[in-house]
N, C-alpha and C. Protein backbone atom coordinates (compact mmCIF):
# COMPACT_ATOMS: atom_id res chain seq x y z
N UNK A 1 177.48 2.16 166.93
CA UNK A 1 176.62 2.78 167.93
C UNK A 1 176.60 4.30 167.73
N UNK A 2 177.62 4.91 167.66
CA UNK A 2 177.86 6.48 167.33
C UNK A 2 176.87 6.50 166.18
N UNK A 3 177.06 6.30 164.94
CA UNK A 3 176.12 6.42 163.92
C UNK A 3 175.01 6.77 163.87
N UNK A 4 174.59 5.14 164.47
CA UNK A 4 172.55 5.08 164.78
C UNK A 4 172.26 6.29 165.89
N UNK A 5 173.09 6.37 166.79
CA UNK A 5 173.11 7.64 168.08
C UNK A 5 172.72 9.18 167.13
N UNK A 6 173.84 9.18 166.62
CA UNK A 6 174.20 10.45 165.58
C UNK A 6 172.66 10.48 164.70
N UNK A 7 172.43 9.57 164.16
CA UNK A 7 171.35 9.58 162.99
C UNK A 7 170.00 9.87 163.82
N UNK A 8 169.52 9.89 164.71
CA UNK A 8 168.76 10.08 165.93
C UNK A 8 168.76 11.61 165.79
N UNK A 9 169.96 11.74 166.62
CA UNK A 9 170.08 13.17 167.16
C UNK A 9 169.94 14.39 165.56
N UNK A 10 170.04 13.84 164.34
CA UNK A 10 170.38 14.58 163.02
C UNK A 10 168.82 14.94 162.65
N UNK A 11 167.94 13.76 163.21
CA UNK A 11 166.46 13.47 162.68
C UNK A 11 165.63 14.83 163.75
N UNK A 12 166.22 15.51 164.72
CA UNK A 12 165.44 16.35 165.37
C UNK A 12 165.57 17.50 164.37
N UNK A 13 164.23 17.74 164.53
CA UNK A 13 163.70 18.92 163.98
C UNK A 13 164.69 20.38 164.95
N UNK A 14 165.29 21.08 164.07
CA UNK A 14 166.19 22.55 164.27
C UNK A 14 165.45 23.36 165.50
N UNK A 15 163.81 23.61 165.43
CA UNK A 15 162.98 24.41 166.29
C UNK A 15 162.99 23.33 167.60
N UNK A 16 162.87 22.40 167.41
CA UNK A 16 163.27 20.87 168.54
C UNK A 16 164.14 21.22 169.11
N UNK A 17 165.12 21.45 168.63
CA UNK A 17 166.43 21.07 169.39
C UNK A 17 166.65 22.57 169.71
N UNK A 18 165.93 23.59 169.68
CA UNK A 18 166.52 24.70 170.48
C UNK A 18 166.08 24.97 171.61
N UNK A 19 164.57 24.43 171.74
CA UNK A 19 163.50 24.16 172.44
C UNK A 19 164.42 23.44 173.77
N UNK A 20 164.62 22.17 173.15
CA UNK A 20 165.61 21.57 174.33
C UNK A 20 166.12 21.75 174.64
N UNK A 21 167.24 22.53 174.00
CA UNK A 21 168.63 23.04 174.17
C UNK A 21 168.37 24.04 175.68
N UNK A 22 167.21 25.13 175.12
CA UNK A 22 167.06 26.10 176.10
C UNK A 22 166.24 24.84 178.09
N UNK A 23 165.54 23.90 177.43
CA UNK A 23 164.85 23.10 178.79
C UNK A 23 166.88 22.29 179.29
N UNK A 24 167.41 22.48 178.69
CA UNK A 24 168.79 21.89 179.32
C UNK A 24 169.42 22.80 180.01
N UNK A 25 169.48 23.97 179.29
CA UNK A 25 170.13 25.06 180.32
C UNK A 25 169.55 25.11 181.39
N UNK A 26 168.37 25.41 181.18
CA UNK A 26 167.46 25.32 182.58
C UNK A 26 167.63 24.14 183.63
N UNK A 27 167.48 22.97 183.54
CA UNK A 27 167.79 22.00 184.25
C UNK A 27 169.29 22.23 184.71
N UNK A 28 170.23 22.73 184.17
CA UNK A 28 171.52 22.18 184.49
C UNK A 28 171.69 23.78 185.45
N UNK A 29 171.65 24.89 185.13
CA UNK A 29 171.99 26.19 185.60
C UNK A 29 171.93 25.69 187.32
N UNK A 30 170.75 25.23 188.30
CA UNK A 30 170.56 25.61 189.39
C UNK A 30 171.60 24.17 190.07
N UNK A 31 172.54 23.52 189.28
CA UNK A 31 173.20 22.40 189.89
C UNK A 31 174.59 22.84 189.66
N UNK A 32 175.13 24.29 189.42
CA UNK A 32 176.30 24.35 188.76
C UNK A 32 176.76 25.42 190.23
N UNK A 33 177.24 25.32 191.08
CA UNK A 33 177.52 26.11 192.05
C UNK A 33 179.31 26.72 191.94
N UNK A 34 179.95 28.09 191.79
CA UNK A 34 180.97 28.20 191.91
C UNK A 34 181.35 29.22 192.24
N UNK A 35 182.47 29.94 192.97
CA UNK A 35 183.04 31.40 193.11
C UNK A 35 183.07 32.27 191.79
N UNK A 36 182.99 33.34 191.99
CA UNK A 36 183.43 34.07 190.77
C UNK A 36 184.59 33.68 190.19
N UNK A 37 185.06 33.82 189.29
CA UNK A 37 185.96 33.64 188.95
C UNK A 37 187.09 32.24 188.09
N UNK A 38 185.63 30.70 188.71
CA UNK A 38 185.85 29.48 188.53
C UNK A 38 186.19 29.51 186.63
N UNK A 39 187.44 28.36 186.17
CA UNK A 39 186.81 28.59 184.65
C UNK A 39 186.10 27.68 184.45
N UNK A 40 185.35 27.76 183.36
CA UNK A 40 184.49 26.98 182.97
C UNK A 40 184.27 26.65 181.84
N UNK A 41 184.83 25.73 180.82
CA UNK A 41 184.50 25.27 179.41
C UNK A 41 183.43 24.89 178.81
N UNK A 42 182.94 25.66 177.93
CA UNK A 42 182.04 24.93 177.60
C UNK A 42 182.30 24.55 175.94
N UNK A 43 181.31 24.35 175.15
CA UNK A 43 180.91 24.52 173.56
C UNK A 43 180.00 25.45 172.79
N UNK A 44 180.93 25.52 171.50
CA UNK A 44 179.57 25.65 170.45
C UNK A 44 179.36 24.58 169.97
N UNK A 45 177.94 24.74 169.57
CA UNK A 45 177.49 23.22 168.66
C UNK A 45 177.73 23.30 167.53
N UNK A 46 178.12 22.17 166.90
CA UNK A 46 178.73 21.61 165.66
C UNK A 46 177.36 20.71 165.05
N UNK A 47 177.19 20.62 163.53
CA UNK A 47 176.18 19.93 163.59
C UNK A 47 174.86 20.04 164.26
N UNK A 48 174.38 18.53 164.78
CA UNK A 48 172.82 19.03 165.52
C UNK A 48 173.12 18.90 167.11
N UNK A 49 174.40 19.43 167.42
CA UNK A 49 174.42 19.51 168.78
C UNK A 49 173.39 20.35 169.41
N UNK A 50 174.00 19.99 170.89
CA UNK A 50 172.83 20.74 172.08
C UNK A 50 173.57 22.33 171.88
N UNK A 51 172.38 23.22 172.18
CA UNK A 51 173.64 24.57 172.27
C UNK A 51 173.46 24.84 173.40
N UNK A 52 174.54 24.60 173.86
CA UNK A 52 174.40 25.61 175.65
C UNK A 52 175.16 26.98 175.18
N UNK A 53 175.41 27.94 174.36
CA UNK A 53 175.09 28.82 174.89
C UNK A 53 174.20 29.59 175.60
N UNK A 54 173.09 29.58 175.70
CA UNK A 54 172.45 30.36 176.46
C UNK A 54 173.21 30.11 177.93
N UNK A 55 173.19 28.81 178.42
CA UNK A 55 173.51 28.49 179.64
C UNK A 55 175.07 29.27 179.82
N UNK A 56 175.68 28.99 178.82
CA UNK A 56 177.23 29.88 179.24
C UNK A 56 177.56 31.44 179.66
N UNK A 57 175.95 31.68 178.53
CA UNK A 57 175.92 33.75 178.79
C UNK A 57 175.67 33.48 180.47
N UNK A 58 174.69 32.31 180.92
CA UNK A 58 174.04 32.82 182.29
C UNK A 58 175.58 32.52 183.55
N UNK A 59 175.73 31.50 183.22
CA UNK A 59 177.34 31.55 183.81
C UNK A 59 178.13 32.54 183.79
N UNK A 60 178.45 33.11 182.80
CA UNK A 60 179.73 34.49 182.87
C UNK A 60 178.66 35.65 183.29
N UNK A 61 177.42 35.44 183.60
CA UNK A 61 176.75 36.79 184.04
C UNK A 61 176.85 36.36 186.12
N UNK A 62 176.95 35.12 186.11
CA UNK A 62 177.47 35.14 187.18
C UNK A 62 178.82 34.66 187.90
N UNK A 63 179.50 34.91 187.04
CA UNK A 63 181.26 35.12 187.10
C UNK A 63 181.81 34.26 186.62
N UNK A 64 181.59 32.83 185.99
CA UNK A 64 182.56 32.35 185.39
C UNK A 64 183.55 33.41 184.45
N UNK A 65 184.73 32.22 184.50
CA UNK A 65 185.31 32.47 183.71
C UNK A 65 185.80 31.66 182.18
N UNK A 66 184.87 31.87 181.07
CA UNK A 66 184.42 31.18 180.01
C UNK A 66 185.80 30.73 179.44
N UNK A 67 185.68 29.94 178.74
CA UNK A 67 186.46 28.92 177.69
C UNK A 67 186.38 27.93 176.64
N UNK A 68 186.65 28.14 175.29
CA UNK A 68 186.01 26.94 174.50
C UNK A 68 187.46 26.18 173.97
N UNK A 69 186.72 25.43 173.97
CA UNK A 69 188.38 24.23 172.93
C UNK A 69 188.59 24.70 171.81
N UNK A 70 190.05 24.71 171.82
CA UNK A 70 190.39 24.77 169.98
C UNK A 70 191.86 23.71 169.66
N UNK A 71 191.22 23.26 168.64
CA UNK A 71 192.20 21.90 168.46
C UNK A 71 193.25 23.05 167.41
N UNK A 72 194.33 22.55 168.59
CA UNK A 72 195.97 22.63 168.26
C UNK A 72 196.42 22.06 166.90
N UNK A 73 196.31 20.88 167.34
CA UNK A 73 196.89 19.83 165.77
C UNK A 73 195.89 18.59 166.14
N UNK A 74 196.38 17.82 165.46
CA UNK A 74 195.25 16.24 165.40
C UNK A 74 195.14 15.73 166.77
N UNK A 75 196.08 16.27 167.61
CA UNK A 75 195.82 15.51 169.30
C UNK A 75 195.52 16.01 170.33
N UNK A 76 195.84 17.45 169.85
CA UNK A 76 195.69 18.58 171.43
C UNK A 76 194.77 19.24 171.03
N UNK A 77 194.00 20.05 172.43
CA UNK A 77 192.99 20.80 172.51
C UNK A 77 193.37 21.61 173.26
N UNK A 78 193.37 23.12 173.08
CA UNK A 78 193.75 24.29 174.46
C UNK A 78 192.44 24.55 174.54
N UNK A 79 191.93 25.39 175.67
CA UNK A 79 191.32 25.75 175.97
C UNK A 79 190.98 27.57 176.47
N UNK A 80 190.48 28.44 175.31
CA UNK A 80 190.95 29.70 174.91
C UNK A 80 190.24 30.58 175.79
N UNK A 81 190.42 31.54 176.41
CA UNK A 81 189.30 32.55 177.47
C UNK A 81 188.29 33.10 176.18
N UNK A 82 187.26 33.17 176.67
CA UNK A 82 185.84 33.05 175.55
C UNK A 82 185.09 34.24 176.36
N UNK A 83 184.78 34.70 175.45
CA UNK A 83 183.77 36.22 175.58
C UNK A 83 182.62 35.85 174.64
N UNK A 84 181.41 36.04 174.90
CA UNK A 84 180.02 35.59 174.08
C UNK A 84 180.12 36.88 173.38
N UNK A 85 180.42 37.83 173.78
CA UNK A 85 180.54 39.26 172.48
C UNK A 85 181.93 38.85 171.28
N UNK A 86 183.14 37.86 171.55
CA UNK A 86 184.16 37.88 171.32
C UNK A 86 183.88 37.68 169.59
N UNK A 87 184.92 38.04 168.67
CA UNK A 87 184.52 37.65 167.20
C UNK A 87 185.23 36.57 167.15
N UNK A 88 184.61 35.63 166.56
CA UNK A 88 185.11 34.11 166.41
C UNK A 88 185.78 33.55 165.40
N UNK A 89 186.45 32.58 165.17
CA UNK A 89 187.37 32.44 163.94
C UNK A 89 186.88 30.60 163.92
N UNK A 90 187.93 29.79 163.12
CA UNK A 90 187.54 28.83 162.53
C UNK A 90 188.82 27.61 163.87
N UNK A 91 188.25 26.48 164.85
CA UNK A 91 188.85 26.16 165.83
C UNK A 91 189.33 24.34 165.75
N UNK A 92 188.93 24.00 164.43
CA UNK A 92 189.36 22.68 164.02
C UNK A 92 188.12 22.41 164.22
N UNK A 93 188.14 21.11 163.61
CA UNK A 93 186.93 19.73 163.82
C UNK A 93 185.53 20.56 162.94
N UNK A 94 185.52 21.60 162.78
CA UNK A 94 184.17 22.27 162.42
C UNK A 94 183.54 22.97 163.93
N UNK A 95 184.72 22.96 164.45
CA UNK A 95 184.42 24.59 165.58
C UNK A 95 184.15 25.72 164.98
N UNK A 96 184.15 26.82 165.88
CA UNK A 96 184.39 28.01 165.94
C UNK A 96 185.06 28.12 167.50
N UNK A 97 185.18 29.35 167.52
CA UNK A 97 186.08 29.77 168.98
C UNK A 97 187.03 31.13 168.99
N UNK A 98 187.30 31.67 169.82
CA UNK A 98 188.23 32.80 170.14
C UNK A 98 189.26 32.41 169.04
N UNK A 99 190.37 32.97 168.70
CA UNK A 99 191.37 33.08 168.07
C UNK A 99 192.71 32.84 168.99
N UNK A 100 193.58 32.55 168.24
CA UNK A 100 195.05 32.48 168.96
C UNK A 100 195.72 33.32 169.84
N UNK A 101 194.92 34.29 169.72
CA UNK A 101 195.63 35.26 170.67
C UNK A 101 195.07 35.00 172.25
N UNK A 102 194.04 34.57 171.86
CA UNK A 102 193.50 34.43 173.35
C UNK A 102 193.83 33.98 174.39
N UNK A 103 193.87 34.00 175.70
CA UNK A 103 195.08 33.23 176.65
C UNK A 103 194.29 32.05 176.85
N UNK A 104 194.91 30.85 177.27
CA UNK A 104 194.81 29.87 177.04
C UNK A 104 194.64 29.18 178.85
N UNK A 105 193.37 28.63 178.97
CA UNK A 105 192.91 28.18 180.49
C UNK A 105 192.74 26.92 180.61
N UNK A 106 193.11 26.53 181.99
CA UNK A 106 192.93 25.25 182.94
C UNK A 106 191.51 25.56 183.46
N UNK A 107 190.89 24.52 182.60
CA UNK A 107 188.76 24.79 182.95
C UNK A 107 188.76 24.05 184.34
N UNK A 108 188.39 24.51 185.33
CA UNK A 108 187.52 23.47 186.77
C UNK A 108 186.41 22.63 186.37
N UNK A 109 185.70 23.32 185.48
CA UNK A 109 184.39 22.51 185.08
C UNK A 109 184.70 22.25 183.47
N UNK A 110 184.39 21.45 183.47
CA UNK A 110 184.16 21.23 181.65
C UNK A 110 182.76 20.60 181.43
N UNK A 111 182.35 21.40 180.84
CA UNK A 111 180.33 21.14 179.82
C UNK A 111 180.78 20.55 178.44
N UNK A 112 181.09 19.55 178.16
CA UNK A 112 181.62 18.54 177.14
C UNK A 112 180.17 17.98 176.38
N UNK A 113 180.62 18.33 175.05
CA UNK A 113 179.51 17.82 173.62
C UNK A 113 179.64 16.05 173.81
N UNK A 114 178.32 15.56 174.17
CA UNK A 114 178.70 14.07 174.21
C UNK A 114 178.05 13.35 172.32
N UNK A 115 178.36 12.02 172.11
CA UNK A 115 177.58 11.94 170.72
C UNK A 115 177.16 10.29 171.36
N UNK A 116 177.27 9.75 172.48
CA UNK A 116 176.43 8.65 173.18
C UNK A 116 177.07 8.77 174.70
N UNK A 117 175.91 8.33 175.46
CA UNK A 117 175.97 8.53 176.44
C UNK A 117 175.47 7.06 177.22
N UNK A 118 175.70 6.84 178.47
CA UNK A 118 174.71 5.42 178.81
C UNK A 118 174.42 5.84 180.47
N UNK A 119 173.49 4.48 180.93
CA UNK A 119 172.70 5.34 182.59
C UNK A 119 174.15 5.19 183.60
N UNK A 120 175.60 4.97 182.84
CA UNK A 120 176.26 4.79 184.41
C UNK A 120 177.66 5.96 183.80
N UNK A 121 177.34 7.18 182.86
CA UNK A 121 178.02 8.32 182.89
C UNK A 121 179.18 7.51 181.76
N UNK A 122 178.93 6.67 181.55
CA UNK A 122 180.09 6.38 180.31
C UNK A 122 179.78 7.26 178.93
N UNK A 123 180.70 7.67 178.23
CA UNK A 123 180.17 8.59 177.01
C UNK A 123 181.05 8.26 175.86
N UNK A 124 180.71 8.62 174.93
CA UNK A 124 181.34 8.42 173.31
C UNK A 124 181.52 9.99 172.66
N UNK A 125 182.64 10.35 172.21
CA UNK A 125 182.83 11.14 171.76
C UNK A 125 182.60 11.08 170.24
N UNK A 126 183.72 11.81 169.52
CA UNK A 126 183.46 11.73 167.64
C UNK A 126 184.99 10.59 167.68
N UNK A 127 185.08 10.52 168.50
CA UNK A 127 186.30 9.14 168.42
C UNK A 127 187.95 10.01 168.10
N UNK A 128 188.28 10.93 168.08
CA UNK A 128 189.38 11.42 168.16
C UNK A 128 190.03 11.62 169.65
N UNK A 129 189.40 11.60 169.94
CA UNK A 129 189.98 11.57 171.68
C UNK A 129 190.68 12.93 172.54
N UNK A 130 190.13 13.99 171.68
CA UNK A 130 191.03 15.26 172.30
C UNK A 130 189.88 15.67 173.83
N UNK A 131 189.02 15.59 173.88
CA UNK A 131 188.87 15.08 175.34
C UNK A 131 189.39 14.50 176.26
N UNK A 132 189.55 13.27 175.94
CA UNK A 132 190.35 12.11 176.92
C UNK A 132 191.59 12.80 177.03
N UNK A 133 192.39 13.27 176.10
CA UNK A 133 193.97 13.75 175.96
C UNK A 133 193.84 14.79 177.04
N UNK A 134 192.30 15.82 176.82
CA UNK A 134 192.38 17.26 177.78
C UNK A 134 192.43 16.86 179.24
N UNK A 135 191.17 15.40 179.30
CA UNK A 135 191.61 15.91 180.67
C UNK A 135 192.27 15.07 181.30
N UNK A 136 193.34 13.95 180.91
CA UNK A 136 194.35 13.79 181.27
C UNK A 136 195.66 14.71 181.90
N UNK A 137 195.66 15.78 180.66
CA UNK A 137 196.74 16.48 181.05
C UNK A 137 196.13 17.74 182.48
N UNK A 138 194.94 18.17 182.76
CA UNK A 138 194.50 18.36 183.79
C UNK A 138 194.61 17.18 185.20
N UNK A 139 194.68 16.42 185.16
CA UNK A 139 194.84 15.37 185.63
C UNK A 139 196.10 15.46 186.30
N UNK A 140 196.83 15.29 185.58
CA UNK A 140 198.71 15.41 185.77
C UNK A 140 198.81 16.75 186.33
N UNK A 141 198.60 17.55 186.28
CA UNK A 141 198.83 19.07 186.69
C UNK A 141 197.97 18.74 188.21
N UNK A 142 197.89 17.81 188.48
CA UNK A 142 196.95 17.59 189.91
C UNK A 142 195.10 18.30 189.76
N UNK A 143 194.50 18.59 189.27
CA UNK A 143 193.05 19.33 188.88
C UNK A 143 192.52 18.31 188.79
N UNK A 144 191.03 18.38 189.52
CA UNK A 144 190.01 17.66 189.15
C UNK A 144 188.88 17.77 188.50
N UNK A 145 189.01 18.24 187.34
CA UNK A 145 187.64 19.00 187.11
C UNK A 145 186.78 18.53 186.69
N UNK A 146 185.17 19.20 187.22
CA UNK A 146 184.26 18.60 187.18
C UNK A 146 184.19 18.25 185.42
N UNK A 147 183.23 17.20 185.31
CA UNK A 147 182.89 16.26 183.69
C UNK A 147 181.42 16.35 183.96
N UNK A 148 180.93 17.41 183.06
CA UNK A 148 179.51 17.39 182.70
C UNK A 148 179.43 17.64 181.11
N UNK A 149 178.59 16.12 180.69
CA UNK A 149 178.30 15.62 179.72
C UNK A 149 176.40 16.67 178.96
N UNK A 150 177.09 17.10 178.13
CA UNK A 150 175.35 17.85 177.45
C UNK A 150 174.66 17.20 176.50
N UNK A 151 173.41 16.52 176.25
CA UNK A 151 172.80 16.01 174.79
C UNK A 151 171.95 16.21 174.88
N UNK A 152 171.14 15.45 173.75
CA UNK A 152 169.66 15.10 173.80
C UNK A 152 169.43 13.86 174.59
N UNK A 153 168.00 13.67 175.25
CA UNK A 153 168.07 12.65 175.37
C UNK A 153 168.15 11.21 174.98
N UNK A 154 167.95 11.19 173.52
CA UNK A 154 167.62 10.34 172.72
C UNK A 154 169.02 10.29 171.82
N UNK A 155 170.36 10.39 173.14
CA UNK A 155 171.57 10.54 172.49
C UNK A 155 171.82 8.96 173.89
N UNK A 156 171.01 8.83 174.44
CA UNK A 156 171.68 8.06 175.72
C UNK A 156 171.16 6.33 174.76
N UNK A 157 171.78 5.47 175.87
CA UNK A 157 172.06 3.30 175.40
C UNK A 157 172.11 3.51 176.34
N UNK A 158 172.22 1.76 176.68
CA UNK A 158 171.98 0.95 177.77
C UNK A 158 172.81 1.00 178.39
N UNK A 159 174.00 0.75 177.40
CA UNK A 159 175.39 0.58 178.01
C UNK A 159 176.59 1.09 176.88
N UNK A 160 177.50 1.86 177.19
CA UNK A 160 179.03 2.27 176.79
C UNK A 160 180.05 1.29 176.86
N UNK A 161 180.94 0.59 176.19
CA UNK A 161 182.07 0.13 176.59
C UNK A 161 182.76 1.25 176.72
N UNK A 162 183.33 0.85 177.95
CA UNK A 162 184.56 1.65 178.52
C UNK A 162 185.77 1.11 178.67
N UNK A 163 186.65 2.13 178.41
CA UNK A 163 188.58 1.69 178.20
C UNK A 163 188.98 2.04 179.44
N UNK A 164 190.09 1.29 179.73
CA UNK A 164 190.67 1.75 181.12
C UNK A 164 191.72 3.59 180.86
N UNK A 165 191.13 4.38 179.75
CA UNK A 165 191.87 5.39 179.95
C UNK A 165 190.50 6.78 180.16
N UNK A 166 189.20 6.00 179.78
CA UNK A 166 187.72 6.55 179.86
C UNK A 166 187.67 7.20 181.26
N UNK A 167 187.25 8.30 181.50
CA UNK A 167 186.79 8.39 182.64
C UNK A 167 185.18 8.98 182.98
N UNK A 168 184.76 8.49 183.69
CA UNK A 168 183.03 8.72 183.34
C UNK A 168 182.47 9.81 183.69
N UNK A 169 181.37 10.43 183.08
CA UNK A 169 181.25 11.99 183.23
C UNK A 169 180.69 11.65 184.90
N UNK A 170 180.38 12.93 185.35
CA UNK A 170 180.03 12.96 186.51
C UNK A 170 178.19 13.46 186.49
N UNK A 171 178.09 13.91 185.81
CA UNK A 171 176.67 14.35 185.21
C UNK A 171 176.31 14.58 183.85
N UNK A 172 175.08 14.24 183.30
CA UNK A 172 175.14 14.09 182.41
C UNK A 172 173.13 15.14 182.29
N UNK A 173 173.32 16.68 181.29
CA UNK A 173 172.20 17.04 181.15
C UNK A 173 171.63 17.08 179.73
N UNK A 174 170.22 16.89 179.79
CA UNK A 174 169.57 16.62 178.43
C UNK A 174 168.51 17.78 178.75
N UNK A 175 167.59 17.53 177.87
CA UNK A 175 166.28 18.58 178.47
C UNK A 175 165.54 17.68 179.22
N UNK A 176 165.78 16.83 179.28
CA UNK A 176 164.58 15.72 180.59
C UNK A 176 164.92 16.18 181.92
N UNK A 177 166.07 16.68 182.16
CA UNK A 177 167.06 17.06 183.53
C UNK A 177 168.57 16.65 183.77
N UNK A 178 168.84 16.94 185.17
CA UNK A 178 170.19 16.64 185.07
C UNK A 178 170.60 15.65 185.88
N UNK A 179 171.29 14.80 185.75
CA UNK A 179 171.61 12.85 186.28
C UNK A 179 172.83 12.91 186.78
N UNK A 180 172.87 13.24 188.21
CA UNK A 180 174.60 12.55 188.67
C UNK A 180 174.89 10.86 188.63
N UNK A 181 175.86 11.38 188.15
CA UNK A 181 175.92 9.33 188.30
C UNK A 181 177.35 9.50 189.47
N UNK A 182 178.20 10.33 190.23
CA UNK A 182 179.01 9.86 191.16
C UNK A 182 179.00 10.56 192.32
N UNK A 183 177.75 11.32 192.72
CA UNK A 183 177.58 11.55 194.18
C UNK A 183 178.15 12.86 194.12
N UNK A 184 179.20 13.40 193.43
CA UNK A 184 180.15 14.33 193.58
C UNK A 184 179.54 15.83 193.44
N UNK A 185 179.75 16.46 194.13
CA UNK A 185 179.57 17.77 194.30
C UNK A 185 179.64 18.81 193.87
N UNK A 186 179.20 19.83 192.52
CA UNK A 186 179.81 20.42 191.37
C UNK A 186 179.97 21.78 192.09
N UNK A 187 179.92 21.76 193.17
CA UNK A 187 180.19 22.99 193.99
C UNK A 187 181.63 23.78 193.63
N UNK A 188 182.52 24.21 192.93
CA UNK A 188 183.68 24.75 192.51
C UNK A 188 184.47 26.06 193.54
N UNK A 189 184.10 26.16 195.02
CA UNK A 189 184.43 27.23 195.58
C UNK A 189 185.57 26.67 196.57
N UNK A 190 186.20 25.53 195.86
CA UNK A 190 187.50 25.37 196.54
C UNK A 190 188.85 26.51 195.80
């Protein structure tokens, strides 16, 4: 399923997918409510991912506090304080990201690269699982943070099998718009 998903999303035309990229920020920006100060993870795109940067500059212009993943070793992911001026270095998997020095954050929100998605918020990663691992260990530290899933649309199926360690995004934005699938409130001003 990842594959045929992947081979989809590879077949969009580069001027396509920025096009969208920018109709995703847009859709998702006016559903993202938080205090100054909330962190907030997002990505760079790898491959023919979605790029939300744009959407991340518009976030830290209204106070987030930015963060991208950088894989530790084969299982862990920290999560590094991110400056869109910051100079970037090389972050595993075929990242980029802040460097080691950077201090290292507990995200409230996480904007997570999906590579399949389905209509009830189940998602597929690249199958290494440093997602699932991240926000487990948020989890344990008591945090709930919001799970918003970014693609194309033509990244979504019918249906995901899901594992009992899966937990399902809470929204999921493409450039068509943005889809809660659990009612939940991305309001972050607790």
């Amino acid at each position: 399923m990842r594959a045929d998903v992947l081979a989809r999303r590879d077949a969009l035309d580069a001027d396509e997918r920025a096009r969208m990229s920018l109709a995703a920020a847009d859709h998702a920006e006016p559903h993202l409510a938080f205090t100054p100060g909330t962190i907030v993870s997002g990505f760079l795109p790898i491959r023919s991912e979605i790029d939300i940067l744009p959407l991340m500059k518009r976030l830290a212009a209204r106070g987030a506090r930015l963060c991208l993943p950088a894989i530790l070793d084969r299982q862990t992911i920290a999560f590094r304080a991110f400056d869109p001026d910051d100079t970037l270095v090389s972050t595993g998997f075929g990242t980029s990201g802040p460097g080691p020095e950077a201090e290292v954050l507990d995200p409230q929100i996480l904007l997570m690269p999906l590579a399949v998605f389905d209509t009830q918020g189940n998602r597929i990663g690249y199958g290494a699982g440093h997602y699932d691992r991240a926000i487990a260990r948020l989890l344990a530290k008591g945090m709930t943070p919001g799970l918003i899933g970014f693609a194309f649309s033509c990244q979504e199926v019918d249906h995901v099998p899901a594992e009992g360690h899966d937990r399902p995004l809470e929204a999921v934005v493409t450039e068509r718009g943005f889809r809660e699938f659990t009612g939940r409130s991305f309001d972050r001003k607790d």
